[in-house]
Protein backbone atom coordinates (compact mmCIF):
# COMPACT_ATOMS: atom_id res chain seq x y z
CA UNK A 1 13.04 -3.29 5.20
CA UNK A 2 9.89 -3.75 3.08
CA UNK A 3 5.84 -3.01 4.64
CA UNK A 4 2.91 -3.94 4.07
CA UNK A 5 -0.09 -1.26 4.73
CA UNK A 6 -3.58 -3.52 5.34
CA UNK A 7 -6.30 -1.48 4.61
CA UNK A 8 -8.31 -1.30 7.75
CA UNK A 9 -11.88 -2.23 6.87
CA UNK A 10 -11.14 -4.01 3.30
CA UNK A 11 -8.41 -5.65 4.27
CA UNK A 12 -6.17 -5.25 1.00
CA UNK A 13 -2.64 -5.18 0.76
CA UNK A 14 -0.57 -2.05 -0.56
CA UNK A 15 3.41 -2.93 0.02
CA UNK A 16 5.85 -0.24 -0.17
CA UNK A 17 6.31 1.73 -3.18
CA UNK A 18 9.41 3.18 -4.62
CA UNK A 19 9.44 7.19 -3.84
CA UNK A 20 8.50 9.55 -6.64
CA UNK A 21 10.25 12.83 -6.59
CA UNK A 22 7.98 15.29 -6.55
CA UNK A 23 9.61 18.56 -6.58
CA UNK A 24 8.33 20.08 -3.64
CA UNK A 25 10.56 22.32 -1.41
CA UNK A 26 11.11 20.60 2.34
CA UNK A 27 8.97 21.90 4.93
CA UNK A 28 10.10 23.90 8.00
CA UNK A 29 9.16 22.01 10.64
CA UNK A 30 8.95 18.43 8.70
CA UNK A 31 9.90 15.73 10.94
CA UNK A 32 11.36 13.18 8.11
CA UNK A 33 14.80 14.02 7.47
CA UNK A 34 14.86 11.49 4.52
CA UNK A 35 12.22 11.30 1.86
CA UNK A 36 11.02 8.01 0.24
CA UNK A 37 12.03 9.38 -3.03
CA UNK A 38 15.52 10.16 -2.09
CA UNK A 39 16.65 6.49 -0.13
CA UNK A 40 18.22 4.67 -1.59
CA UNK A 41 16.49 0.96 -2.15
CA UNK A 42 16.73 -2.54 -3.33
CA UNK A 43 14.67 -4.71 -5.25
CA UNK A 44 14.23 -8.46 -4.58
CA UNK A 45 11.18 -10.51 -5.24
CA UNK A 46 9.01 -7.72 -6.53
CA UNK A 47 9.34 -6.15 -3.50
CA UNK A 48 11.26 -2.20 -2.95
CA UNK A 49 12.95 -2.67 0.30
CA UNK A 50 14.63 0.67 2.22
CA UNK A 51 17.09 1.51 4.67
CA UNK A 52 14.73 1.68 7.82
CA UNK A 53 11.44 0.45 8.83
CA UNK A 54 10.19 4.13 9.22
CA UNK A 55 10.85 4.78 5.24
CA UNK A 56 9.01 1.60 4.64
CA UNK A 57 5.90 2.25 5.72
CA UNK A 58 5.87 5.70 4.82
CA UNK A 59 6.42 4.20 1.19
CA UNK A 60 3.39 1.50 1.80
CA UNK A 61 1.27 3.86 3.10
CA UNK A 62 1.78 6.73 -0.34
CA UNK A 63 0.86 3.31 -2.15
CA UNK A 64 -2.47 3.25 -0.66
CA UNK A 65 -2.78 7.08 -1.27
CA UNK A 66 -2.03 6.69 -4.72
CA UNK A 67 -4.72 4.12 -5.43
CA UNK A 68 -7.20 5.67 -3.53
CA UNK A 69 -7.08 8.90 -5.12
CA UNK A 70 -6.85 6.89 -8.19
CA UNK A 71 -10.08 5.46 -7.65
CA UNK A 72 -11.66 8.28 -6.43
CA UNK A 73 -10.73 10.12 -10.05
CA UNK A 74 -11.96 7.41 -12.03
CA UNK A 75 -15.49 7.66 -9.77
CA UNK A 76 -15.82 10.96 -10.21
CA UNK A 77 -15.26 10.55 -13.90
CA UNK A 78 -17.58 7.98 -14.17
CA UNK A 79 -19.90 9.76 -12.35
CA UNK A 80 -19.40 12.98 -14.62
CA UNK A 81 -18.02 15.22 -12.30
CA UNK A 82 -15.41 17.25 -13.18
CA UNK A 83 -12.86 19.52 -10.69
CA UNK A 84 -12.86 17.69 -8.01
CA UNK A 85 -9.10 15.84 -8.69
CA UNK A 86 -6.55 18.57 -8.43
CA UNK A 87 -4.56 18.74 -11.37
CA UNK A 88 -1.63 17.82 -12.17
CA UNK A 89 -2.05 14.77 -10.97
CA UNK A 90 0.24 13.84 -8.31
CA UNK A 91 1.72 10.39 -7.52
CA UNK A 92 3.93 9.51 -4.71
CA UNK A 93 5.15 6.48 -5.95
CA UNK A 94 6.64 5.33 -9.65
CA UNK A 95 3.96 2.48 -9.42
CA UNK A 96 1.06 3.30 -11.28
CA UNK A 97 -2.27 2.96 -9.47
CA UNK A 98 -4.75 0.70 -9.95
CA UNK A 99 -7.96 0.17 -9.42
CA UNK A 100 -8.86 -3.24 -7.77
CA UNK A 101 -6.69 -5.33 -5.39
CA UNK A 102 -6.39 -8.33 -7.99
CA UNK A 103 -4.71 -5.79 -10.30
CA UNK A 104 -1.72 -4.35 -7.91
CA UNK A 105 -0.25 -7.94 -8.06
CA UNK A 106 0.54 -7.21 -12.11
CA UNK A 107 1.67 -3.90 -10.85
CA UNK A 108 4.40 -4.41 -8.99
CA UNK A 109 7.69 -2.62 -9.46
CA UNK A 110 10.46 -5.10 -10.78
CA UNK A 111 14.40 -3.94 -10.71
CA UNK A 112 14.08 -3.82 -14.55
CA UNK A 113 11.12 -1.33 -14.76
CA UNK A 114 13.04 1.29 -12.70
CA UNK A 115 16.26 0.84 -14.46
CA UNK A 116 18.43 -1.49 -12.39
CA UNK A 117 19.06 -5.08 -12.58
């Protein structure tokens, strides 16, 4: 299964991500048993597709968090302000950000970028 989070007021398109580990120690009390970063996936036509439609969007929707807090670093920097992104910076997927919508499309994860053919 692959998603597709659609921004609700701009409209754009984040599809699922492939899961970053991020070293963080489970939760008590967290309710999913399998993290994006530890399914296993598939790659076919530039898209990461996982076991279950649950993992899926999960994995669209730390797309969109990525990029947002992407772009709310670089206006922060741009406005010179300073402390506001925690540091290190943390990314849930292996994707890098990007700033505008036309960019993500020469973004997207292909088998060969993460190792796999």
């Amino acid at each position: 299964f692959s998603a597709t989070f659609i921004h609700p007021f701009s409209n754009e398109k984040f599809e699922s991500g492939k899961g970053r580990e991020l070293g963080i120690e489970k939760k008590d009390g967290a309710t999913m048993k399998v993290a994006i970063y530890d399914s296993p996936v598939e790659f076919s036509n530039d898209r990461v597709y996982y076991p279950s439609t649950k993992l899926a969007k999960n994995a669209a929707v730390a797309r969109y968090i990525d990029c947002s807090m992407f772009r709310e670093e670089n206006k922060a920097i741009d406005l010179g302000i300073s402390g506001i992104i925690p540091s290190p910076k943390i990314r849930l997927c292996v994707e890098e950000p990007y700033l505008a919508a036309e960019d993500g499309e020469s973004r997207k994860v292909h088998s060969f970028d993460m190792g796999r053919k």
